[in-house]
N, C-alpha and C. Protein backbone atom coordinates (compact mmCIF):
# COMPACT_ATOMS: atom_id res chain seq x y z
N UNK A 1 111.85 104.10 90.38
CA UNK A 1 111.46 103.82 91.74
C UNK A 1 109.94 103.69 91.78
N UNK A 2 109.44 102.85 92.35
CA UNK A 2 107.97 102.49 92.98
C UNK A 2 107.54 103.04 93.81
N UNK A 3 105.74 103.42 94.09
CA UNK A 3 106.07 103.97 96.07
C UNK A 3 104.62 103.51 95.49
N UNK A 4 104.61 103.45 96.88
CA UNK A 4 102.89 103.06 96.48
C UNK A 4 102.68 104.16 98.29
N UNK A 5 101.77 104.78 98.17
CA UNK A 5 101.60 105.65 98.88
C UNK A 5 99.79 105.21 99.32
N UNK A 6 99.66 104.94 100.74
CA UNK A 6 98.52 104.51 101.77
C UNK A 6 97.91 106.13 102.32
N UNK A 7 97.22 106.76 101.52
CA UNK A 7 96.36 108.04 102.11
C UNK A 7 94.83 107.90 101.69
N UNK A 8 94.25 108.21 102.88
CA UNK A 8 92.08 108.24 102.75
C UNK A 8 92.37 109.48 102.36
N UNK A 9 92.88 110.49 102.70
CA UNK A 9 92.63 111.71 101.80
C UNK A 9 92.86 112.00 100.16
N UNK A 10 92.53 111.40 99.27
CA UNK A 10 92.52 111.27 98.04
C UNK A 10 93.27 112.56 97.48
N UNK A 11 92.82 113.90 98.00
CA UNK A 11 93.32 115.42 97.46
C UNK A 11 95.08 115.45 97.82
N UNK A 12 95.19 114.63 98.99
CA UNK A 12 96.83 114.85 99.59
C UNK A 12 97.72 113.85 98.81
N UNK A 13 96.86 112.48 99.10
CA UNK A 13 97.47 112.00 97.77
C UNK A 13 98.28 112.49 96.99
N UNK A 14 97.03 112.32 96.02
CA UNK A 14 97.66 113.43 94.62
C UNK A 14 98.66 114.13 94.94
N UNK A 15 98.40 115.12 95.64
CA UNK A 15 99.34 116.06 95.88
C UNK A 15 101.34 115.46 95.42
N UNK A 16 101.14 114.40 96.67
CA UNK A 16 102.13 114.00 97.31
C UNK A 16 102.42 113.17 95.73
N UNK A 17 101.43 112.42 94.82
CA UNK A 17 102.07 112.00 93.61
C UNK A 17 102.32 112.55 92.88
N UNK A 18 102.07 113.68 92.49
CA UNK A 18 102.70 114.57 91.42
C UNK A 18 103.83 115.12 91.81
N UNK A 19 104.34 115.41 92.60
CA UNK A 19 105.57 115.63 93.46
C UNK A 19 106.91 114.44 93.12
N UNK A 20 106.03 113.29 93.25
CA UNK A 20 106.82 112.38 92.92
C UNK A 20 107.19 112.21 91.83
N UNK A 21 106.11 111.77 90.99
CA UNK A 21 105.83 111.47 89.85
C UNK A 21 107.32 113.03 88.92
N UNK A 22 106.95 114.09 89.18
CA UNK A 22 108.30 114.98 88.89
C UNK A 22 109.76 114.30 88.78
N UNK A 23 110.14 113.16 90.33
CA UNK A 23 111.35 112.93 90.40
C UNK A 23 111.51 112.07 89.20
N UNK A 24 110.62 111.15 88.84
CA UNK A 24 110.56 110.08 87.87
C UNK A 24 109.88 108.85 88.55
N UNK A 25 109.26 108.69 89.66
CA UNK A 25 108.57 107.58 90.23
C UNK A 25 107.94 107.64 89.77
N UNK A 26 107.26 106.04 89.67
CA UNK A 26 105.81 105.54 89.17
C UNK A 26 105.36 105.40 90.79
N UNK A 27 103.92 105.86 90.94
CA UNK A 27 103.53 106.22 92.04
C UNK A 27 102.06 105.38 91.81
N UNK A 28 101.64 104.35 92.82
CA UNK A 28 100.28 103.97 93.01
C UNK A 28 99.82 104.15 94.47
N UNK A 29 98.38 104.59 94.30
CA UNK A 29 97.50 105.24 95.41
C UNK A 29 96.75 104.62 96.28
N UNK A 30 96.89 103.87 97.20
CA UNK A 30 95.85 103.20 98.07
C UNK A 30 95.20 104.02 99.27
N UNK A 31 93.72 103.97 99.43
CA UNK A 31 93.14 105.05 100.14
C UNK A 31 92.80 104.20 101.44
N UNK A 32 93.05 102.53 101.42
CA UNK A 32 92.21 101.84 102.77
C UNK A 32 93.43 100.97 102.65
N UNK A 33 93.21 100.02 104.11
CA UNK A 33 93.95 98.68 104.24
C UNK A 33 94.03 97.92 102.53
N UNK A 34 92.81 97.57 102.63
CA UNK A 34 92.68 96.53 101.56
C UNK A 34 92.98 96.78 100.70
N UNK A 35 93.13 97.94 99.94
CA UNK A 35 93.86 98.27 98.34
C UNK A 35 95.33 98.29 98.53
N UNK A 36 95.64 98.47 99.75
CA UNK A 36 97.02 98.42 99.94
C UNK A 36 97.84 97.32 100.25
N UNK A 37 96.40 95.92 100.54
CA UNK A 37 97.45 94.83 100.78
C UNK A 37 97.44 93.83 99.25
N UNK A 38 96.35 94.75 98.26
CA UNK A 38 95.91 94.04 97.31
C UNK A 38 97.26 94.33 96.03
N UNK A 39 97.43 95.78 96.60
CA UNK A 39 98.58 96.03 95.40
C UNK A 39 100.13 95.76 96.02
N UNK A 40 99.83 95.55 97.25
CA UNK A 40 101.78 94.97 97.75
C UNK A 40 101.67 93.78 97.11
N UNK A 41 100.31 92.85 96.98
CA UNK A 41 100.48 91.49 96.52
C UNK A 41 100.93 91.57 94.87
N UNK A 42 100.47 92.61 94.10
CA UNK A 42 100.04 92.71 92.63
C UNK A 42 101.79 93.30 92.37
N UNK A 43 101.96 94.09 92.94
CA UNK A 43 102.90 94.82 92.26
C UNK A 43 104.10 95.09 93.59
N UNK A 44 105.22 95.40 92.86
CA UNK A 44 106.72 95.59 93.14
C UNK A 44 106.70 96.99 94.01
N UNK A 45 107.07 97.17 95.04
CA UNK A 45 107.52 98.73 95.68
C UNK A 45 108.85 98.50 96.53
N UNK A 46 109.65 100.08 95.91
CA UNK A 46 110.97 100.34 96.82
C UNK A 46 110.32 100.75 98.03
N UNK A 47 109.20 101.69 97.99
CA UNK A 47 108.44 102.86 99.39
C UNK A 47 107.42 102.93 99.21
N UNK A 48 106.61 102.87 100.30
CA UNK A 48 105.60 103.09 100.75
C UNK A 48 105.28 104.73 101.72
N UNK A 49 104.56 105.11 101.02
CA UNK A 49 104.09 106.52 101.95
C UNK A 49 103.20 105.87 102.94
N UNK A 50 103.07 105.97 103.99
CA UNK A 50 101.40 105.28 104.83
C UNK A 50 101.41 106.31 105.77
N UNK A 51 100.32 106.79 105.77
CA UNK A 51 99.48 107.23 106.90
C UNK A 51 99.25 106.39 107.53
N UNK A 52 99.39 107.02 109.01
CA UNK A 52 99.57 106.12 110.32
C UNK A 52 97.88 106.21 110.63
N UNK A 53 96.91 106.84 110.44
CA UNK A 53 95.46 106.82 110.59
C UNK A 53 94.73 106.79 109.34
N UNK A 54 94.77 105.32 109.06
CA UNK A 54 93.43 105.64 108.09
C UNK A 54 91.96 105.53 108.01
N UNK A 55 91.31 105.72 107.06
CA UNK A 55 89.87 105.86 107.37
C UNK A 55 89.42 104.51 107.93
N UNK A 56 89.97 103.41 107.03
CA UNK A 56 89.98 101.90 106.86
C UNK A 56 90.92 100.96 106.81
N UNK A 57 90.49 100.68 107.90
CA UNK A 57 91.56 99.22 108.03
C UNK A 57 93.30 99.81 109.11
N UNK A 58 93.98 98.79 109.13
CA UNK A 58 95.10 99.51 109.70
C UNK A 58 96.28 99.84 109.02
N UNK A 59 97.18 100.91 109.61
CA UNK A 59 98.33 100.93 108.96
C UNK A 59 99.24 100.01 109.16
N UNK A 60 99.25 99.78 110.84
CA UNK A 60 100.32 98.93 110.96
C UNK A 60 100.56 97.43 110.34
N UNK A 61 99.03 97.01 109.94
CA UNK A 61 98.69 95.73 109.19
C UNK A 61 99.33 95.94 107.86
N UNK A 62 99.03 97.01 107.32
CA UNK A 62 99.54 97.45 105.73
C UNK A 62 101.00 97.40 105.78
N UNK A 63 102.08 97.92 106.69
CA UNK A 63 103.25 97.87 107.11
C UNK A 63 103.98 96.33 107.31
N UNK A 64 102.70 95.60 108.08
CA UNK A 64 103.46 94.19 107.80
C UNK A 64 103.75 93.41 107.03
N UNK A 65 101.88 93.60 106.18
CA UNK A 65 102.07 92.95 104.88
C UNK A 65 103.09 93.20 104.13
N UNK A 66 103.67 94.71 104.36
CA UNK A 66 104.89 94.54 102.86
C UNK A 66 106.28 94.08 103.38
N UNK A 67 106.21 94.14 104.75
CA UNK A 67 107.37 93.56 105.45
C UNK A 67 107.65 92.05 105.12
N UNK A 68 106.22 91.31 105.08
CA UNK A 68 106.15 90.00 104.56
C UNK A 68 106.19 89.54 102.60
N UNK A 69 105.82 90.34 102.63
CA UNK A 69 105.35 90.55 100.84
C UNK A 69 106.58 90.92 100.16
N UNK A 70 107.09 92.13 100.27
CA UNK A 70 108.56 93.22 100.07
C UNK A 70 109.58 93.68 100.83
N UNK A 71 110.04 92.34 101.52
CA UNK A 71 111.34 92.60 102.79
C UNK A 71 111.70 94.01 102.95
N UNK A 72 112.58 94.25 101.09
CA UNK A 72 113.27 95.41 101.31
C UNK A 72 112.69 96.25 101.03
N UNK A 73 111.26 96.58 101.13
CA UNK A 73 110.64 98.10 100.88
C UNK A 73 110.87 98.72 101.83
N UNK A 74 110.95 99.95 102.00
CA UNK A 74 110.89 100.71 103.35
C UNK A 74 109.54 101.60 103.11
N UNK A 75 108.86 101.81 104.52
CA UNK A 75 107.73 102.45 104.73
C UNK A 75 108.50 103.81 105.55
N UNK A 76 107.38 105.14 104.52
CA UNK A 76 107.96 106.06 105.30
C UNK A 76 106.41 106.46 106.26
N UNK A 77 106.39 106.45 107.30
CA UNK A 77 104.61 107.00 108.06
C UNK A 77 104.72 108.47 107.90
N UNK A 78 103.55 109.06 108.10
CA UNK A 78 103.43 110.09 108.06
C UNK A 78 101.77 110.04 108.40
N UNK A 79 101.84 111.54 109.90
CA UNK A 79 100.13 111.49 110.64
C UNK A 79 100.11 112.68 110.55
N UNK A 80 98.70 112.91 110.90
CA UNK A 80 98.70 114.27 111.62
C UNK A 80 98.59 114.53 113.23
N UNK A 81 99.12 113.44 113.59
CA UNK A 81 98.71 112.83 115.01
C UNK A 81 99.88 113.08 115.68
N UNK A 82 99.89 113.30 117.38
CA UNK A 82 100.84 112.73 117.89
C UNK A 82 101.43 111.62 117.98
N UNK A 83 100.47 110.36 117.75
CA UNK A 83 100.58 109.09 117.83
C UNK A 83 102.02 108.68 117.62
N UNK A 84 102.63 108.07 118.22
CA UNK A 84 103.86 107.52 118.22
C UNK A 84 105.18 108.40 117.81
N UNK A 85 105.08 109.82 118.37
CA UNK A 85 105.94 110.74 118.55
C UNK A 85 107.06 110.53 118.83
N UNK A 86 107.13 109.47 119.79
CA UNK A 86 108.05 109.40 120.77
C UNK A 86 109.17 108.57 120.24
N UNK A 87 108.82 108.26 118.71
CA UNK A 87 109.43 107.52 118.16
C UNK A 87 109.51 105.96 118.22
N UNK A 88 108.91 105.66 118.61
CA UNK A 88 108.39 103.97 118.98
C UNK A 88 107.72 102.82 117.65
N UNK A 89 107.23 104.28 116.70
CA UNK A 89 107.34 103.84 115.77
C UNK A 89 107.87 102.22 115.22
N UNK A 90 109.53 103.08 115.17
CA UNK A 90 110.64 102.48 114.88
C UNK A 90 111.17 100.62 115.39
N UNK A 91 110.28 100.79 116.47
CA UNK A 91 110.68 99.44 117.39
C UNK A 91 109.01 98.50 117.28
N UNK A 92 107.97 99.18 116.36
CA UNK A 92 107.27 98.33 116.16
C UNK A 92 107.27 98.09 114.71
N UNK A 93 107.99 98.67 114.00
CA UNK A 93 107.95 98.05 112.35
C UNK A 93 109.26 98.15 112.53
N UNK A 94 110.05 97.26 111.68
CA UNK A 94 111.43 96.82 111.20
C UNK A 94 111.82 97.51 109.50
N UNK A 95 110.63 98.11 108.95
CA UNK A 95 110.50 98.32 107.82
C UNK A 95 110.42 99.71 107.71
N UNK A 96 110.42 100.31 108.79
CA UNK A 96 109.72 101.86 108.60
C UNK A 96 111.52 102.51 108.62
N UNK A 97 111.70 103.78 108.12
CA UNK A 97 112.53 104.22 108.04
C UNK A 97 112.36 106.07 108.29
N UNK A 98 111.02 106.08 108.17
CA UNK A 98 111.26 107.80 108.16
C UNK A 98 109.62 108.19 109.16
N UNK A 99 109.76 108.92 109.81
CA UNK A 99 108.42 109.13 110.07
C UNK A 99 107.96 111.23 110.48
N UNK A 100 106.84 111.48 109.51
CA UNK A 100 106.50 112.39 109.12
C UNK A 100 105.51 113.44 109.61
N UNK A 101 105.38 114.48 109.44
CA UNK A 101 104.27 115.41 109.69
C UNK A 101 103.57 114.91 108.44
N UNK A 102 102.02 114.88 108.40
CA UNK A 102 101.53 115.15 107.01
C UNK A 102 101.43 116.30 106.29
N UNK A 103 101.43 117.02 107.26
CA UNK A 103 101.85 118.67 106.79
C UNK A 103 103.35 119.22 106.07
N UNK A 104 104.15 118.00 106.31
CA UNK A 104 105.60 117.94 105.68
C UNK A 104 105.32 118.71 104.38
N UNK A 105 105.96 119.74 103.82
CA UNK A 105 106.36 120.56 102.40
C UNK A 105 105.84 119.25 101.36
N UNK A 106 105.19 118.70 100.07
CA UNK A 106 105.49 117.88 99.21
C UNK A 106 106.94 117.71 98.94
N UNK A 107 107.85 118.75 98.35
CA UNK A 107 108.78 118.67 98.04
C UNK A 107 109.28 118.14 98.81
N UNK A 108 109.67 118.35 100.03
CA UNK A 108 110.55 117.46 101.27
C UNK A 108 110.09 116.50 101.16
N UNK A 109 109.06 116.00 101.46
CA UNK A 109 108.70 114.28 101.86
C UNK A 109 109.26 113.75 100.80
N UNK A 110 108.92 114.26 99.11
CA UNK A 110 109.44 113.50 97.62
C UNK A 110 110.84 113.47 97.68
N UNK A 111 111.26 114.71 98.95
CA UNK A 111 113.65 113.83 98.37
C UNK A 111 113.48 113.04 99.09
N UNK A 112 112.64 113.08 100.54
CA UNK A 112 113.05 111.92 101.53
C UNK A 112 112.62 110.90 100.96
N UNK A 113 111.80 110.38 100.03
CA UNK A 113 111.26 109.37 99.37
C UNK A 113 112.30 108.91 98.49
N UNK A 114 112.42 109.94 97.77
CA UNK A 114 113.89 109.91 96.81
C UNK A 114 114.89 109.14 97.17
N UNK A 115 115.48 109.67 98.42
CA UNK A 115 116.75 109.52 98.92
C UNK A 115 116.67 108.23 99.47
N UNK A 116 115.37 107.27 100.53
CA UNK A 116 115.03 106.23 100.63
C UNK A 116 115.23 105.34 99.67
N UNK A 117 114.07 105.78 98.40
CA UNK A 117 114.38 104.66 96.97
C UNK A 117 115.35 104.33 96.94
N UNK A 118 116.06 105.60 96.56
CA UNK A 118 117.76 105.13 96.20
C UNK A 118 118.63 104.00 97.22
N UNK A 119 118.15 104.09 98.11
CA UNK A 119 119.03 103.48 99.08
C UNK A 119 118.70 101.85 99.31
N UNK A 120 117.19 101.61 98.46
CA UNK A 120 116.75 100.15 98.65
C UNK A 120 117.32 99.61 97.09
């Protein structure tokens, strides 16, 4: 499984890839918009991790591109925000499938990632 995971926090990142990287994913790291629309173009993903606030650029732009780029990837969001609580999320990406605390356990977010892969 692929994920290419959209976090400016570089330390959470990680975090969140070695977690993965455990299940057996190959995991690549984009910290802004632009590395993230550079590697949906470059390379193959089942999931996408994205932070719904990043430092640079947008998420929801990063979300389209792979909607356009990788039909069947699914994006899982994950903020530390209230932002789109209400679940609305859902009715502005067609692609998103899970949406997160960033504070979510590693382990939890990596089955829900898991369990996503598997399912694309």
């Amino acid at each position: 499984m692929n994920v290419l995971i959209v976090e400016s926090r570089i330390e959470l990142a990680g975090l969140w890839q070695r977690h993965l990287e455990r299940l057996g994913a190959v995991v690549r790291i984009a910290q802004d918009e632009d590395s993230a629309t550079a590697l949906l173009r470059e390379c193959s993903f089942q999931i996408l991790v994205l932070d719904l606030v990043l430092d640079s650029g947008s998420a929801l732009a990063v979300a389209d591109m792979a909607q356009f780029c990788q039909p069947d990837a699914r994006v899982i969001f994950v903020t530390n925000t209230s932002f789109f609580s209400d679940g609305s999320i859902f009715r502005h990406c067609a692609n998103a499938c899970a949406f997160m605390p960033s504070a979510t356990e590693p382990g939890d977010l990596a089955a829900v990632v898991e369990h996503y892969g598997q399912a694309s």
